[in-house]
Each structure stands twice: as C-alpha cells, then as structure tokens.
Protein backbone atom coordinates (compact mmCIF):
# COMPACT_ATOMS: atom_id res chain seq x y z
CA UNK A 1 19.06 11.52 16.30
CA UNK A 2 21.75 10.17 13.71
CA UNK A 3 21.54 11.03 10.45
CA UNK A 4 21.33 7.57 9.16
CA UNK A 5 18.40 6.94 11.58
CA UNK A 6 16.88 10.00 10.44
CA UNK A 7 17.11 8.76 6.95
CA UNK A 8 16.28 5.48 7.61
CA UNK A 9 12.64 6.35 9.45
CA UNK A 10 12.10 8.75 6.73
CA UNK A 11 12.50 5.61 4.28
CA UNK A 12 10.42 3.59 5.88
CA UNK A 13 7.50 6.11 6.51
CA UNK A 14 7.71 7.07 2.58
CA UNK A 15 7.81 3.20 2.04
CA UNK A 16 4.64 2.75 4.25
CA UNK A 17 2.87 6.06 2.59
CA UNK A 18 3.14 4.43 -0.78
CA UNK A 19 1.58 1.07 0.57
CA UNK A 20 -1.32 3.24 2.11
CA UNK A 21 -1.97 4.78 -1.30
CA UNK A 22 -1.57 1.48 -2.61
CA UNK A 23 -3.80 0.00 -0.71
CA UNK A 24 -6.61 2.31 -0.65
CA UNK A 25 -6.76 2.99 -4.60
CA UNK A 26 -9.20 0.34 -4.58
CA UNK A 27 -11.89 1.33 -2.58
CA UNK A 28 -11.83 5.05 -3.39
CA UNK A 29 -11.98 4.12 -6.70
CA UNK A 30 -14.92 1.40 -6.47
CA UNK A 31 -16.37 4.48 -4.56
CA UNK A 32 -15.69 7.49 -6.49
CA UNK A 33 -16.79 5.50 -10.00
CA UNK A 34 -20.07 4.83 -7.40
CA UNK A 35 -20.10 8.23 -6.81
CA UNK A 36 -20.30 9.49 -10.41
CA UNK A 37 -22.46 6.89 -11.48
CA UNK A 38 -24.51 8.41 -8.89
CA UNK A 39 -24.61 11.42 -10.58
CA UNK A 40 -21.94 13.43 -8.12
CA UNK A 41 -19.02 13.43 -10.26
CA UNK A 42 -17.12 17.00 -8.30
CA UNK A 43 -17.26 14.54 -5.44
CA UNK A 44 -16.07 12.09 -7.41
CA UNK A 45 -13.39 14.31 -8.71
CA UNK A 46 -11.90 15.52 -5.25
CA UNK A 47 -11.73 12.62 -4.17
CA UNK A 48 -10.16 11.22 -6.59
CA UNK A 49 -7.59 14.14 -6.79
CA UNK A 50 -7.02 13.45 -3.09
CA UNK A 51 -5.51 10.13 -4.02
CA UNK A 52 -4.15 10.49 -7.48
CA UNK A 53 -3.05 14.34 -7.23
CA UNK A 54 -3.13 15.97 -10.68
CA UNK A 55 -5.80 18.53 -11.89
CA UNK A 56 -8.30 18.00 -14.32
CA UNK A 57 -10.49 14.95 -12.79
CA UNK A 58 -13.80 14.73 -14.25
CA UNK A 59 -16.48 12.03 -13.39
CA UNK A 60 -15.00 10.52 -17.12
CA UNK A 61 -12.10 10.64 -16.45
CA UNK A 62 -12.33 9.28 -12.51
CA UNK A 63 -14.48 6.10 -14.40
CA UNK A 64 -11.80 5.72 -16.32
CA UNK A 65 -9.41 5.69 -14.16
CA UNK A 66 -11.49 2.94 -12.45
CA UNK A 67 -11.78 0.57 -14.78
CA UNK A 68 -8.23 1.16 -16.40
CA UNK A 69 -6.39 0.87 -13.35
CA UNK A 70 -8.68 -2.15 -11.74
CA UNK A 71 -5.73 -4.72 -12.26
CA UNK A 72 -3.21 -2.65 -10.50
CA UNK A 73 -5.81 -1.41 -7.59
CA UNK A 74 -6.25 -5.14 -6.62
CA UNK A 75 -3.23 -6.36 -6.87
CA UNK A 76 -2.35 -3.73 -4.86
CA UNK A 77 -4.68 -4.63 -2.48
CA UNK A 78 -4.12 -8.23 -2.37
CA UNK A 79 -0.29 -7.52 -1.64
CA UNK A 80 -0.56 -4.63 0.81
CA UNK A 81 -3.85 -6.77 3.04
CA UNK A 82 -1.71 -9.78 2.78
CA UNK A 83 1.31 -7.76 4.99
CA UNK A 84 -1.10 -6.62 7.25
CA UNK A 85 -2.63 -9.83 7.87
CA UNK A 86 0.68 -11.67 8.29
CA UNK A 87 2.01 -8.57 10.30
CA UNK A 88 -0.80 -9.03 13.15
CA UNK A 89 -0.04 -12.44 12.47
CA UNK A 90 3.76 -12.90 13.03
CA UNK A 91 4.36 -9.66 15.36
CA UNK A 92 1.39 -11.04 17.66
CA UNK A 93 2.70 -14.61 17.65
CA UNK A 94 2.99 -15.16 21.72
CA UNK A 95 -1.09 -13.58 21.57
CA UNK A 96 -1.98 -16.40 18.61
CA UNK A 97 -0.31 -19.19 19.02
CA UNK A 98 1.13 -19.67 23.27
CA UNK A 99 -2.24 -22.33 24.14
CA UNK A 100 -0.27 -24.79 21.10
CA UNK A 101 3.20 -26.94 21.43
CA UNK A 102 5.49 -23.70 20.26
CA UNK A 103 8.60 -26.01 21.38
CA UNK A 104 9.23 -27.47 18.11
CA UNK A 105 8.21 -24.48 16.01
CA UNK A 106 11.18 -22.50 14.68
CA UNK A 107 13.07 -20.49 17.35
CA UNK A 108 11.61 -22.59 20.65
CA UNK A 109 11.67 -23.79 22.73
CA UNK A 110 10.92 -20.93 24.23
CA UNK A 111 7.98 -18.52 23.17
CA UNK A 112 10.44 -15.32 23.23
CA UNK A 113 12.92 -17.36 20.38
CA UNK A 114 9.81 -18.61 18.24
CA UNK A 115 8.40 -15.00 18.32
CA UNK A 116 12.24 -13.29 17.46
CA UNK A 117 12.80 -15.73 14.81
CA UNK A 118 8.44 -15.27 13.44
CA UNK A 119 9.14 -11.08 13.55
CA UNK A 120 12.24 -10.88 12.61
CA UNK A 121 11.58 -13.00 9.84
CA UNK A 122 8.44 -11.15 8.31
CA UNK A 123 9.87 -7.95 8.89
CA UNK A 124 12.94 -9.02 6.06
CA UNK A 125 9.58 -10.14 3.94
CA UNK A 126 7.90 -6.90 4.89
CA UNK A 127 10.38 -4.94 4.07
CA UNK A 128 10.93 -6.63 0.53
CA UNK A 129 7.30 -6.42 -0.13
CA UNK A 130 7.33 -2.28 0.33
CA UNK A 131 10.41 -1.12 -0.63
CA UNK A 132 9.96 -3.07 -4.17
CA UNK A 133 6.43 -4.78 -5.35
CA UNK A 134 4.27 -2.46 -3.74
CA UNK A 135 6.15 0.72 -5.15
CA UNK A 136 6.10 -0.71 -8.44
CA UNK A 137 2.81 -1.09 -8.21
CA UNK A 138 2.12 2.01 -7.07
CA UNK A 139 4.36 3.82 -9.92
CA UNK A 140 1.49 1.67 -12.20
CA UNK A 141 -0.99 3.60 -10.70
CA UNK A 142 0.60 6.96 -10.89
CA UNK A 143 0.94 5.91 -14.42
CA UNK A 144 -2.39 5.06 -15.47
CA UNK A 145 -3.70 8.24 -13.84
CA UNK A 146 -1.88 10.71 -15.29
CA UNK A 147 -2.85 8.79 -18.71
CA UNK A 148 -6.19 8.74 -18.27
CA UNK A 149 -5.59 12.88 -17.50
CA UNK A 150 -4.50 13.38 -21.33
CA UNK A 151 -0.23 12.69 -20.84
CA UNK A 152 -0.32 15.70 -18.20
CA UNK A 153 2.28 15.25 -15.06
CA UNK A 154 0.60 13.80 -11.97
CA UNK A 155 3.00 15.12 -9.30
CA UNK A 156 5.08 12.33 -8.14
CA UNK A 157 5.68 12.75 -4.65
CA UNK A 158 9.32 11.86 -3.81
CA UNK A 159 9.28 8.66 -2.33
CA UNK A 160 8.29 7.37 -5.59
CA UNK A 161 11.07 8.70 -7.66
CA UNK A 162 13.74 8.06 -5.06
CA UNK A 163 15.88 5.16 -6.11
C-alpha cells in the first residue's frame, strides 16, 4: 500500500473515531448521570473515563459533566445521526428509490448515474461534516471534560490535535 493511501485511511478512520465519540457522548452520559443518580457512581465513573479519558471521575464530577456538556452532546448527536441517516440514504439509493421515475432525478436516466451522482455527492458532504463540524465539536467536549476535572489534561488522542 502507498503511503498516501496509508495516510489517507488512517485519516479517515481517526475522522470516523471522533464522530463515534461524538456521537455516543450523549447516551453514555444520559446513562452514567442515571447511573449515579442511582447511587453507582464507580460505574458511573468508568464509564465515563472510557469515553472522556482523564483520571479523577467522580459521580460529581460525571453529573457535571452531563449537564455542562448537554449542548455539545446533542448537537453532536444531531450532526453525526443526520450522516448516518443520509448515508443509508444516498449510498442505498438503487434499494430506496428504483420502484419511482429515477429518469429525471439528477444523474439518470439511468439508476447507476442517479446513484454515482447521490454517493458521490454525500460523500463530499460527509466528508465536510467529519473532518470539520464534528471534530470541533468533539474538541468542545474534550474541553468541557477536562474542566469539569479541575483544569487537569484529558489526553487528547491524536486525531484531535492533528491539523
């Protein structure tokens, strides 16, 4: 394998590790503030460390993190369920949309032009949406946990301090 293809697969699984991350904040941390409401807050606290990194997570601190990252941990969400949606959506277009009049749609008027011009299309939106909003929201996140951890240094893993 090239080196530029080596680089480039490496980009875009660090790209798609940071929208996983993004993406799940929100549910681990509905269910880890769950969890130390429900009086397990070391359960709490790993997970929480799972998904954050950093040392120090205590049920407090993992409620905090909850509440003070809630904006972020949706938006995330929003963004990152959005691609998925419209990936099935415009990757699967021949499985969606071949019982309809695809002649006129953009690309036909075949169904293998409508479909090249429907992927190839999302994938330049994809790609915009996770090399740029979605890290930016995710550098928000790493942000707001490692202040709700008293200033100390969550470890940034390197796809999120690449340029």
């Amino acid at each position: 394998m090239s080196p530029i293809r080596r680089r480039v697969n490496r980009r875009t699984g660090r790209s798609l590790h940071t929208a996983a991350r993004a993406f799940v904040a929100l549910p681990v941390g509905l269910a880890a503030a769950a969890l130390t409401l429900a009086g397990q807050p070391g359960r709490a606290a790993r997970w929480q460390g799972r998904l954050a990194g950093g040392q120090g997570w205590t049920g407090g601190r993992v409620l905090g993190r909850a509440v003070f990252g809630l904006p972020l941990d949706v938006a995330a969400f929003v963004l990152v369920g959005y691609a998925l949606f419209n990936s099935v959506r415009n990757f699967g277009y021949p499985i969606w949309y071949l019982g309809t009049d695809y002649h006129h749609a953009w690309g036909g008027p075949t169904m293998a032009g409508v479909w090249a011009v429907h992927a190839s299309g999302w994938a330049v939106c994809l790609y915009v949406l996770l090399r740029w909003p979605v890290r930016w929201l995710a550098n928000g996140q790493r942000a707001v946990a490692a202040r709700v951890l008293g200033g100390r240094a969550v470890a940034a893993p390197a796809h999120l301090v690449e340029a």
